[in-house]
C-alpha atoms as a PDB file:
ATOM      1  CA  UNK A   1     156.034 -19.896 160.352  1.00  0.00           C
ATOM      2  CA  UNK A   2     158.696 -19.460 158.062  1.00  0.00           C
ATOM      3  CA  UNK A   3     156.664 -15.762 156.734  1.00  0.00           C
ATOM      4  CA  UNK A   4     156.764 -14.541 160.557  1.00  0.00           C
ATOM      5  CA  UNK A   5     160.118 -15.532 160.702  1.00  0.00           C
ATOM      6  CA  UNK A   6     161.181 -13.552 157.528  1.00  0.00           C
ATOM      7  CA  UNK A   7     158.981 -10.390 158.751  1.00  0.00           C
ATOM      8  CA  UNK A   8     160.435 -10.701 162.600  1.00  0.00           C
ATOM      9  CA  UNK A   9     164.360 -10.689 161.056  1.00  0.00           C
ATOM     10  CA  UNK A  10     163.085  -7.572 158.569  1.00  0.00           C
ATOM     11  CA  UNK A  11     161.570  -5.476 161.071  1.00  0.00           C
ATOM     12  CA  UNK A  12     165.063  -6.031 163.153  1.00  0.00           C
ATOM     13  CA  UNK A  13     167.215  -5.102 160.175  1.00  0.00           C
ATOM     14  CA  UNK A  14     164.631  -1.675 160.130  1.00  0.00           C
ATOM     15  CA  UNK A  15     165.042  -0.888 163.686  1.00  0.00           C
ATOM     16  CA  UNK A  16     169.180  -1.495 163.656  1.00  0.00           C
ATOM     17  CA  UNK A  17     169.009   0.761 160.629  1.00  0.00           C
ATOM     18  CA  UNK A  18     167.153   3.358 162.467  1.00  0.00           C
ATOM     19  CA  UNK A  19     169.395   3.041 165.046  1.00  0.00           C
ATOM     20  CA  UNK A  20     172.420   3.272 163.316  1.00  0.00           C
ATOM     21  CA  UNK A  21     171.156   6.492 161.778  1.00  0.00           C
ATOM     22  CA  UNK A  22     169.509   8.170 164.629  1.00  0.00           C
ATOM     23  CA  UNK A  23     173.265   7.507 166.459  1.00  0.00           C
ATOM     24  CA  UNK A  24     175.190   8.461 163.680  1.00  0.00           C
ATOM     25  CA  UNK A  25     173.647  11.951 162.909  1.00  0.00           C
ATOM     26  CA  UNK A  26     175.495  14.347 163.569  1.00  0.00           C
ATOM     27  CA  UNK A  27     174.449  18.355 162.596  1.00  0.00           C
ATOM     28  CA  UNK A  28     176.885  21.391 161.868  1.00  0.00           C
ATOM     29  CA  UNK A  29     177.038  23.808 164.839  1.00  0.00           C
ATOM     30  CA  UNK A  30     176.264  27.928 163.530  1.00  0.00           C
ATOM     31  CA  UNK A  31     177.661  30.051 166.233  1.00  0.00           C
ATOM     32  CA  UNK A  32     177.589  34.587 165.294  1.00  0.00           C
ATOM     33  CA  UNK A  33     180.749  35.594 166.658  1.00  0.00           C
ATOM     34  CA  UNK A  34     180.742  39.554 168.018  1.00  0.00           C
ATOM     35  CA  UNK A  35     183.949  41.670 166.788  1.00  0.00           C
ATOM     36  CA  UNK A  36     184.721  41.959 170.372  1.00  0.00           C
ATOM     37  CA  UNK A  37     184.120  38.318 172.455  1.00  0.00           C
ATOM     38  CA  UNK A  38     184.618  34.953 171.848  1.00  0.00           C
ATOM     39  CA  UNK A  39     182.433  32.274 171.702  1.00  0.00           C
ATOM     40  CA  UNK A  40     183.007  29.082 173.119  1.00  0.00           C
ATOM     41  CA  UNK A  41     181.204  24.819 172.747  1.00  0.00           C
ATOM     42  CA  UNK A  42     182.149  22.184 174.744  1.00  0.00           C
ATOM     43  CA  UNK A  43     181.774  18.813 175.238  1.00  0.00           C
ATOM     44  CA  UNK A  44     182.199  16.099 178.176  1.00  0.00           C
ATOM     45  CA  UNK A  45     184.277  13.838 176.060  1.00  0.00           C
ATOM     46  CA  UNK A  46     185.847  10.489 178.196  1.00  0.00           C
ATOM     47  CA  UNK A  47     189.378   9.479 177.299  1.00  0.00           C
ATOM     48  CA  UNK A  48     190.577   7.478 173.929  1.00  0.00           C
ATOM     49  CA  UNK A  49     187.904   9.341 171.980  1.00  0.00           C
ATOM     50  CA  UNK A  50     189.252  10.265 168.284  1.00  0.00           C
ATOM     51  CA  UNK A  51     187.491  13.762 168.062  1.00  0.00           C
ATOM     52  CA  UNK A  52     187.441  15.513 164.110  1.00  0.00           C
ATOM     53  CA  UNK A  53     185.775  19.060 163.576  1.00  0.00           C
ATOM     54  CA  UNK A  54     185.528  21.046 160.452  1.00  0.00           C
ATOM     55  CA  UNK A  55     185.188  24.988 160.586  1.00  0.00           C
ATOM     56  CA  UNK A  56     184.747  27.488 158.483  1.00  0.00           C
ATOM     57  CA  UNK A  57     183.215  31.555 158.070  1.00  0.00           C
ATOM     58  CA  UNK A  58     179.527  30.806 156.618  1.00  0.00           C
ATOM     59  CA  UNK A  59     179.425  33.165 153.643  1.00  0.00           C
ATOM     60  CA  UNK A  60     181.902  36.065 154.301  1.00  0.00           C
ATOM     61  CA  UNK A  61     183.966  36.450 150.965  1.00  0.00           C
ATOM     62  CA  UNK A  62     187.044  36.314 152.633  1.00  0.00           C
ATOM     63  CA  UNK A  63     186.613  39.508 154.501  1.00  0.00           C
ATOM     64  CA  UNK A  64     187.077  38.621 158.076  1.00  0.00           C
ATOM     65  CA  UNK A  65     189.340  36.390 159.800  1.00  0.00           C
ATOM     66  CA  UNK A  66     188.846  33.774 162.913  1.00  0.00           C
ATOM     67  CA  UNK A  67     191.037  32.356 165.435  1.00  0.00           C
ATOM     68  CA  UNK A  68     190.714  29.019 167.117  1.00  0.00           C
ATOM     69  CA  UNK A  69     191.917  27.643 170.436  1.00  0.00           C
ATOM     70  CA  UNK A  70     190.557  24.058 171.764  1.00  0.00           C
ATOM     71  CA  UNK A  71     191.646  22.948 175.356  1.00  0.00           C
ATOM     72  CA  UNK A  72     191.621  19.728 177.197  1.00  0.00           C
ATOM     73  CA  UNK A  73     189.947  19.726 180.749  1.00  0.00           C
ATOM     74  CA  UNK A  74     193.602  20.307 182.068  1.00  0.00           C
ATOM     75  CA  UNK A  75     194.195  23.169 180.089  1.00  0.00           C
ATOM     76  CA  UNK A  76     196.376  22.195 177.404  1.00  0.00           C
ATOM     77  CA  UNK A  77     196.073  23.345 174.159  1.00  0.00           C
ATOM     78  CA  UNK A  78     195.223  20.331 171.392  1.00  0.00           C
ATOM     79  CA  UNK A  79     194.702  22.752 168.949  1.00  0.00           C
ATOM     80  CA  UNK A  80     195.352  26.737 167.810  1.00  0.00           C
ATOM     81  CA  UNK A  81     195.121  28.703 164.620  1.00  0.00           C
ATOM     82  CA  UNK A  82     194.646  31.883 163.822  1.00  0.00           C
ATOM     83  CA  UNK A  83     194.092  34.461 161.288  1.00  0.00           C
ATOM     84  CA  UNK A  84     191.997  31.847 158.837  1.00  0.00           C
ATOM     85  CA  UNK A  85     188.632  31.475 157.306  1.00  0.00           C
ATOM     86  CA  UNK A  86     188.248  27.766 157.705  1.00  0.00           C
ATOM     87  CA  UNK A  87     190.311  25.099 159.739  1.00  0.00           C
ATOM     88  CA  UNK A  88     190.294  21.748 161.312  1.00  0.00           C
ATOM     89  CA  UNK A  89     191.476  19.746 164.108  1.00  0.00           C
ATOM     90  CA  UNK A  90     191.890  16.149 165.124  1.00  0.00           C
ATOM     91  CA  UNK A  91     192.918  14.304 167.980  1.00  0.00           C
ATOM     92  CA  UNK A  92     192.765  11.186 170.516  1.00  0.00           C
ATOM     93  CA  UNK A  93     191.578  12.520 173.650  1.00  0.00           C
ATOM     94  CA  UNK A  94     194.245  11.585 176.491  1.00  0.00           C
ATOM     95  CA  UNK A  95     191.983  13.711 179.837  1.00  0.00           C
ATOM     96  CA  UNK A  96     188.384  12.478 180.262  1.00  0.00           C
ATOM     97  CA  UNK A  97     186.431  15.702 180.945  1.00  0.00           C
ATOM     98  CA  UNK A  98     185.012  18.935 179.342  1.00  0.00           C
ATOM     99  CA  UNK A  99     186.319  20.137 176.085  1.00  0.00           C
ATOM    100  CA  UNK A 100     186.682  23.482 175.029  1.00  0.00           C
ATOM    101  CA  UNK A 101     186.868  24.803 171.641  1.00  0.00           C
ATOM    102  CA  UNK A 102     186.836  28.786 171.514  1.00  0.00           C
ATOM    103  CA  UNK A 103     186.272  30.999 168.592  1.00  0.00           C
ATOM    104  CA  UNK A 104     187.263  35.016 168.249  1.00  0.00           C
ATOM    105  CA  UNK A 105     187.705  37.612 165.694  1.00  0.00           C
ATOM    106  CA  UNK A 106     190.862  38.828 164.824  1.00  0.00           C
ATOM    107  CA  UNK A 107     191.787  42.309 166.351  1.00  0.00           C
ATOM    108  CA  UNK A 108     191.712  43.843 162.837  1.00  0.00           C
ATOM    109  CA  UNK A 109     187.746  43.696 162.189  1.00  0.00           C
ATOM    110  CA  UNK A 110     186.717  46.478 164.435  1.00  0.00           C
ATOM    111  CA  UNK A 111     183.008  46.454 163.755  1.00  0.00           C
ATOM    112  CA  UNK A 112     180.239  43.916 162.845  1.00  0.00           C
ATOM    113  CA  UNK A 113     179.950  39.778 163.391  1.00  0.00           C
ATOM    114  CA  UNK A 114     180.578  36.721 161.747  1.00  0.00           C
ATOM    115  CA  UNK A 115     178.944  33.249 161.593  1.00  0.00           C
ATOM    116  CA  UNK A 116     181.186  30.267 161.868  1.00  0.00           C
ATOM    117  CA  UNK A 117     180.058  26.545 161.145  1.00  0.00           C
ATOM    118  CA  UNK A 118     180.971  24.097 163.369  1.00  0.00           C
ATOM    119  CA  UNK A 119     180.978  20.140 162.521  1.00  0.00           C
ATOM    120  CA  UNK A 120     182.373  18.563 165.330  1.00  0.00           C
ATOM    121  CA  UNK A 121     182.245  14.776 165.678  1.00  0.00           C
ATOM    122  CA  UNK A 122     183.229  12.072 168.288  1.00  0.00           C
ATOM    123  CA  UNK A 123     183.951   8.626 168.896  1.00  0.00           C
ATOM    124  CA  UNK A 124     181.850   6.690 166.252  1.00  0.00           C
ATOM    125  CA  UNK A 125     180.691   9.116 164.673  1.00  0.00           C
ATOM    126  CA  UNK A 126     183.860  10.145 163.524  1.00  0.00           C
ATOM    127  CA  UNK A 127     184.920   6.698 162.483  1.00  0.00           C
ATOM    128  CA  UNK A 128     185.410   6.864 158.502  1.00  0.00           C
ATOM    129  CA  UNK A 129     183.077   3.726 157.641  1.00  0.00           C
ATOM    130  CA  UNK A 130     183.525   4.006 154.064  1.00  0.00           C
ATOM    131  CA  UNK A 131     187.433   3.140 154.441  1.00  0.00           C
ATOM    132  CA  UNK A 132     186.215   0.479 156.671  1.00  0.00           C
ATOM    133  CA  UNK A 133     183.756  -1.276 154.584  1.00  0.00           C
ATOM    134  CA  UNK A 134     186.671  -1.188 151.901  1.00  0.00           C
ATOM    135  CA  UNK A 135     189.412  -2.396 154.030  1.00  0.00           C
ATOM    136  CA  UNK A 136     187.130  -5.183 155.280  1.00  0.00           C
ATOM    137  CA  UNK A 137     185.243  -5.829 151.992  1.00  0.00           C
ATOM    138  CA  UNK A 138     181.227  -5.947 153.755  1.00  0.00           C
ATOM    139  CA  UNK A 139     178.265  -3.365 152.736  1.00  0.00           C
ATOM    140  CA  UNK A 140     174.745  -3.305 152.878  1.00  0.00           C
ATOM    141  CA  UNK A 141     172.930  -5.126 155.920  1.00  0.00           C
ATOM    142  CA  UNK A 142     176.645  -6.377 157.062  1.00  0.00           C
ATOM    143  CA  UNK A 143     178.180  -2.489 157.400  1.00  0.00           C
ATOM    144  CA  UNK A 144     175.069  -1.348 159.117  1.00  0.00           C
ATOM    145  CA  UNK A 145     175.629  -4.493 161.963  1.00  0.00           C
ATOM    146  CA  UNK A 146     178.990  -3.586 162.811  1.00  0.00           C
ATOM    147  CA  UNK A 147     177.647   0.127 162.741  1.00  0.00           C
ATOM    148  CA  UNK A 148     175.676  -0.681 165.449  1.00  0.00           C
ATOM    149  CA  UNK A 149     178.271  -2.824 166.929  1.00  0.00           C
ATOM    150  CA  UNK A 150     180.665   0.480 167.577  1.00  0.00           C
ATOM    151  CA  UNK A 151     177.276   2.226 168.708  1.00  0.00           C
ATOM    152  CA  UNK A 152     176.716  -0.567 171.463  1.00  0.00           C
ATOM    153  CA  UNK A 153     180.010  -0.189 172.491  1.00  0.00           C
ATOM    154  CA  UNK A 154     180.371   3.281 172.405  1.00  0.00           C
ATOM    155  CA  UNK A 155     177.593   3.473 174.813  1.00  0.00           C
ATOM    156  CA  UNK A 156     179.099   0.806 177.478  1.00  0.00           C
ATOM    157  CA  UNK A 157     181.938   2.726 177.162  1.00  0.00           C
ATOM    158  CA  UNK A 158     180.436   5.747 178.178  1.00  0.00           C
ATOM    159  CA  UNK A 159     178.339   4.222 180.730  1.00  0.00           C
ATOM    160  CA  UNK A 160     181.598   2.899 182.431  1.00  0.00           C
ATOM    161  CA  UNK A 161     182.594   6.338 182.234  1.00  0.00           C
ATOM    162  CA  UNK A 162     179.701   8.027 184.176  1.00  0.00           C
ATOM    163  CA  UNK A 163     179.973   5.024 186.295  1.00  0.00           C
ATOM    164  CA  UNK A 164     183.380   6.171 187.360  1.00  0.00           C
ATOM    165  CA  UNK A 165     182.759   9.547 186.990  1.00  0.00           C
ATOM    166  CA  UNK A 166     179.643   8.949 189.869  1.00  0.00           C
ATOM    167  CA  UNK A 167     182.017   6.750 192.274  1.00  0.00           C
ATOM    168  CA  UNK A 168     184.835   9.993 191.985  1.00  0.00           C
ATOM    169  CA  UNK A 169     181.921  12.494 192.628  1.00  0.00           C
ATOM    170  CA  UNK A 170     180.397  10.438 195.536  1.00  0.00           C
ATOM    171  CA  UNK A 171     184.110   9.956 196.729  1.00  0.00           C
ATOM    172  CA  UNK A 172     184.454  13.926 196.606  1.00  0.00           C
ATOM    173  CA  UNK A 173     180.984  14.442 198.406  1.00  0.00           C
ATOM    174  CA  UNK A 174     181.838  11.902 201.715  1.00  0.00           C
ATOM    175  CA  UNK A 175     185.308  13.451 201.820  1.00  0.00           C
ATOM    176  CA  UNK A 176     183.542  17.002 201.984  1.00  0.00           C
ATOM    177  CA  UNK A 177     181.022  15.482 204.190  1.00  0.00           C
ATOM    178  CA  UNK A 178     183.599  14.114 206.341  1.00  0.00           C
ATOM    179  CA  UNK A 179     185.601  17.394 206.560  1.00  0.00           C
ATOM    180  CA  UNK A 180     182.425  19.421 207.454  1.00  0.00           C
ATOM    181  CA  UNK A 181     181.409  17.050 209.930  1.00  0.00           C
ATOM    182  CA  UNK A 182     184.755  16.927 211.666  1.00  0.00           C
ATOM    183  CA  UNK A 183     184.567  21.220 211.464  1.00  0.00           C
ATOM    184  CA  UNK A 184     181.395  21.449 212.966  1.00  0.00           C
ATOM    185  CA  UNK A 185     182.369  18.634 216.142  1.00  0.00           C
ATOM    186  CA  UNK A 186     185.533  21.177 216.096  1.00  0.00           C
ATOM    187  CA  UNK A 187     183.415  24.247 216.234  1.00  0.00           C
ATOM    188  CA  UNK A 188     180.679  22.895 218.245  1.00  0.00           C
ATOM    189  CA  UNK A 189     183.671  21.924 221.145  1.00  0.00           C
ATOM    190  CA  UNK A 190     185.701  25.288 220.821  1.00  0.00           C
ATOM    191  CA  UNK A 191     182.107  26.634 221.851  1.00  0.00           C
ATOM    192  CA  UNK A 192     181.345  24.306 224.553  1.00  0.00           C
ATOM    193  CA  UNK A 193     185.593  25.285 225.511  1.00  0.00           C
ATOM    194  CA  UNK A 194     184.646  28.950 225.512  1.00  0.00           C
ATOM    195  CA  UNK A 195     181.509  29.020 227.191  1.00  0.00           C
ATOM    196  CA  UNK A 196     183.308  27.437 230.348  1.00  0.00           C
ATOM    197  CA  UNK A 197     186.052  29.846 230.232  1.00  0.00           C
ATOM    198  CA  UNK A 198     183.882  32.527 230.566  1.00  0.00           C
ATOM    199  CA  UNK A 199     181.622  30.689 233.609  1.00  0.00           C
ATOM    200  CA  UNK A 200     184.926  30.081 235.497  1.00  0.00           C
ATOM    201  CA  UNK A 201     186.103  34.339 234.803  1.00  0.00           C
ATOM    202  CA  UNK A 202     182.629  35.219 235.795  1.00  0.00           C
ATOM    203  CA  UNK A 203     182.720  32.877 239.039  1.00  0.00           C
ATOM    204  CA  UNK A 204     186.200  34.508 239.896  1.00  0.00           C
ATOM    205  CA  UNK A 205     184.824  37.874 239.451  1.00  0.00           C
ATOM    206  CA  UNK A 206     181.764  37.367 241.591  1.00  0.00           C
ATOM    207  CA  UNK A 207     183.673  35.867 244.161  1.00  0.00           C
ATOM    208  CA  UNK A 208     186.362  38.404 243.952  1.00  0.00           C
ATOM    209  CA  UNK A 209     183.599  41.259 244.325  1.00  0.00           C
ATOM    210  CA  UNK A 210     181.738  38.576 247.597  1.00  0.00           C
ATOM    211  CA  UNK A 211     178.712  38.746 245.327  1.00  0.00           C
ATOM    212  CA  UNK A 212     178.059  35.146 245.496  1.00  0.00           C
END
């Protein structure tokens, strides 16, 4: 009994480790940037998110330039820089909605492209669990628990937040519905109104000509 028990608590300590990694991940972004464009990633991001990204021009030598511009889903700028080969931003995210990081080359590069590398992370995954597990004093099995702690509530967190995000959508939908509704008993009656307006003219002409 005691052997099951062992195995049952070691194959749980393989599958939180799994988990941990598989939400943890997280993989550089390559975007090719024209001489004349910009390029642009988002993300849905909900609000009190920390958000860290690292970019730089993949293999240039120095020989072209970037710009960067990230806005919040109202349209203010967290972060701009320009004229640089690498950069990075950081922030706490105070709109929930789509952010927008945006990429261009700078006017003085004519001709060709350029490759950028993006490593953009969010909420846990931009947690620096190395100063925690100092600060704290836990590794091993311990650090990869409360890993997985911040991953479960990460994702109630963002369940809440497509929870409210559905209620303000289906708000927005019977509030259109309503409004077309109310339009089409509007429509429908400024019909019915004109159809008798004409009857009544054509009865008056008729009778005014003794046709009827």
């Amino acid at each position: 009994m005691k052997l099951r028990d062992r195995s049952g608590i070691t194959m749980l300590l393989v599958l939180l480790l799994c988990l941990t990694t598989l939400f943890l991940k997280t993989e550089a972004i390559w975007l090719t940037i024209p001489s004349s464009g910009t390029k642009c990633v988002s993300e849905d991001i909900q609000t009190h998110v920390v958000v860290l990204a690292d970019y730089y021009v993949v293999a240039d030598e120095g020989l072209h330039t970037i710009s960067a511009k990230v806005t919040s889903p109202f349209g203010n700028n967290v972060h701009h820089n320009e004229n640089v080969t690498q950069g990075q931003f950081a922030f706490t995210t105070t709109e929930s909605g789509n952010y927008v990081a945006c990429f261009w080359m700078d006017g003085k590069h004519p001709e060709g492209s350029v490759s950028v590398s993006l490593d953009w992370k969010t909420g846990i995954s931009a947690k620096d669990w190395d100063s925690v597990a100092k600060k704290e004093k836990i590794e091993g099995v311990e650090l990869e628990i409360r890993k997985l702690e911040g991953i479960v509530d990460a994702i109630h967190d963002y369940l809440i937040y497509l929870k409210e995000k559905e209620a303000t959508m289906r708000e927005v939908s019977e509030k259109t519905n309503a409004r077309v509704a109310w339009f089409s008993i509007m429509s429908l009656g400024l019909c019915i109104l004109v159809s008798g307006l004409q009857l009544w003219y054509l009865q008056c002409y008729f009778r005014k000509k003794k046709l009827i």
